[in-house]
Structures are given as C-alpha cells and as structure tokens.
C-alpha atoms as a PDB file:
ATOM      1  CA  UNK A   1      -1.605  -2.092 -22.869  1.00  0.00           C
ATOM      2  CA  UNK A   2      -4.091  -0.376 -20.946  1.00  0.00           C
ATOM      3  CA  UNK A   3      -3.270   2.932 -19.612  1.00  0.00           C
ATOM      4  CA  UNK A   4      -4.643   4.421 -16.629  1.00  0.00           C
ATOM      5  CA  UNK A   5      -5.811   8.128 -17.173  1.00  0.00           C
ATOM      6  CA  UNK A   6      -7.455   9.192 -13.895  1.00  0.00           C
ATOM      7  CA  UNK A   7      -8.615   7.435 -10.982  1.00  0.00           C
ATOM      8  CA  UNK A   8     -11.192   9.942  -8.415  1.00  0.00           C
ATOM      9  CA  UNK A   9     -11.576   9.729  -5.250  1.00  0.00           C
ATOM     10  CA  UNK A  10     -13.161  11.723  -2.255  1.00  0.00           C
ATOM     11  CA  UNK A  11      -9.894  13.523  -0.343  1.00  0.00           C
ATOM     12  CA  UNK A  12     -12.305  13.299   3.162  1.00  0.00           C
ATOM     13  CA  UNK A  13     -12.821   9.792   2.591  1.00  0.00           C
ATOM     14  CA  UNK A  14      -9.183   9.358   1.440  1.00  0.00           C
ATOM     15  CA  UNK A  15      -8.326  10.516   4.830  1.00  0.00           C
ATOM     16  CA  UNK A  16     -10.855   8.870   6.791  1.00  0.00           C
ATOM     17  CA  UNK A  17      -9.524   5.370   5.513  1.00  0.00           C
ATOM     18  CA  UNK A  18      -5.933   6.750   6.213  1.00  0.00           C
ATOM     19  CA  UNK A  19      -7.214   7.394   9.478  1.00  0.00           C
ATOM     20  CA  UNK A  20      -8.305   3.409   9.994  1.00  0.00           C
ATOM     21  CA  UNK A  21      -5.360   2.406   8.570  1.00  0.00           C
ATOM     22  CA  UNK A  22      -2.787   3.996  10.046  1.00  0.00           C
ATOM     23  CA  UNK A  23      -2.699   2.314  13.457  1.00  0.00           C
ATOM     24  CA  UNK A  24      -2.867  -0.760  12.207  1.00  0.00           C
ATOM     25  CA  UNK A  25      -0.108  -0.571   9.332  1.00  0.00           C
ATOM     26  CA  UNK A  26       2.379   0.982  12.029  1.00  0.00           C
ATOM     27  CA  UNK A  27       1.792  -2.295  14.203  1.00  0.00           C
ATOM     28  CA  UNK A  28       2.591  -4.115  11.625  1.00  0.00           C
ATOM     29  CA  UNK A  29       5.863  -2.271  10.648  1.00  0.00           C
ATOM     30  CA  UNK A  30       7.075  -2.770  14.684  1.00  0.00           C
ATOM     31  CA  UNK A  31       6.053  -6.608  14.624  1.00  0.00           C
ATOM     32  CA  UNK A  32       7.721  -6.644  11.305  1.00  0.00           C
ATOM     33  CA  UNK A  33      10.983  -4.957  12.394  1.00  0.00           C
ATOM     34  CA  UNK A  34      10.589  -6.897  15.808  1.00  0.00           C
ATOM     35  CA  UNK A  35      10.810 -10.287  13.714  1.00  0.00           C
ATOM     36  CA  UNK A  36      14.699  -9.402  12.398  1.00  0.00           C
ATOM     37  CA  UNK A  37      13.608  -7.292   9.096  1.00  0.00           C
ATOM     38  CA  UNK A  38      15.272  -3.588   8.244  1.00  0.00           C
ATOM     39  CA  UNK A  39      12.292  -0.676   8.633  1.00  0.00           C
ATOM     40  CA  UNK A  40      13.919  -0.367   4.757  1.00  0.00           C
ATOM     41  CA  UNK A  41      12.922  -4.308   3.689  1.00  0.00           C
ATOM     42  CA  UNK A  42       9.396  -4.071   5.740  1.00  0.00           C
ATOM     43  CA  UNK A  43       8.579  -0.488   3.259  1.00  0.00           C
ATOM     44  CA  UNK A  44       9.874  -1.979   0.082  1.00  0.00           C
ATOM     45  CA  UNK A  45       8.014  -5.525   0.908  1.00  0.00           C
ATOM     46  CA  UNK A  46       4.469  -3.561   1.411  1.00  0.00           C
ATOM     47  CA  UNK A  47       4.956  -1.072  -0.889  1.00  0.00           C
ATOM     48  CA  UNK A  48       5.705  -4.013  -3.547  1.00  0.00           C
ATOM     49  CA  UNK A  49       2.346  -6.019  -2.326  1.00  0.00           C
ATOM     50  CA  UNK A  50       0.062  -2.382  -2.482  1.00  0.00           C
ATOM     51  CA  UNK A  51       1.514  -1.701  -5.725  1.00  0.00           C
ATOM     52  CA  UNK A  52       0.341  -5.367  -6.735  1.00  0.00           C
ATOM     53  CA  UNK A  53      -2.987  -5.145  -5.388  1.00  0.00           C
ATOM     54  CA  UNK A  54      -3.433  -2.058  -6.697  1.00  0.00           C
ATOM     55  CA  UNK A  55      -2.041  -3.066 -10.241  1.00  0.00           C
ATOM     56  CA  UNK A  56      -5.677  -5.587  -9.714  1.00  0.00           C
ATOM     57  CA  UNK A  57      -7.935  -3.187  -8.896  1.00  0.00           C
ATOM     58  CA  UNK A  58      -7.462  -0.880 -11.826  1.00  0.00           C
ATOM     59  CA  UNK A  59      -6.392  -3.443 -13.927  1.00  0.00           C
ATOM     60  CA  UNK A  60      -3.447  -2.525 -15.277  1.00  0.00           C
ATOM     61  CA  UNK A  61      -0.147  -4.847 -15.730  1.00  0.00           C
ATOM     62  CA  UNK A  62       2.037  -4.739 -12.399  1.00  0.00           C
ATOM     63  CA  UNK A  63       6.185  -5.360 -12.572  1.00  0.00           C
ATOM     64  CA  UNK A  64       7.075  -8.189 -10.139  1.00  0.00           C
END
C-alpha cells in the first residue's frame, strides 16, 4: 500500500479556492436539504464523494 507522507500546498491559495468555493457548496447544501435530505446525510454524502476524489488524486486506496 502506498502511504501518503506529505501533500504542500500554498495556505493563500488554499484560501483563495475556499473563497470560490464556498458560495457555491452552501447552495448546494440548501438545494440539497430543500430536496427532503438531513443537513447530517447532505455532509456525510459530500464528505464521502471529496474523500473519494481525493483518494484519486493522490492515489491512494479510498474505503467505500
């Protein structure tokens, strides 16, 4: 298994892309709840599909 010792990134640019993000992630938490889904089901579902994309990226194994 490959293990992941560091990743770097820049902390301005970190927040910068938090920045971008943001907005549109909370819509989509609203239209999410606004569809019949808990606020605790919409965080678990997107955490789950970050942690998979994420798992790609650095290309490490990802628990499903």
């Amino acid at each position: 298994m490959e293990e992941l010792h560091s990743i770097t990134v820049s902390n301005e640019q970190l927040e910068d892309c938090r920045d971008v993000i943001e907005p549109d992630l909370q819509d989509l938490i609203r239209t999410t709840i606004a569809s019949g889904f808990s606020a605790e089901e919409v965080l678990i579902a997107i955490s789950e599909l970050v942690a998979e994309d994420f798992a790609a990226v650095v290309k490490v194994p990802s628990v499903h």
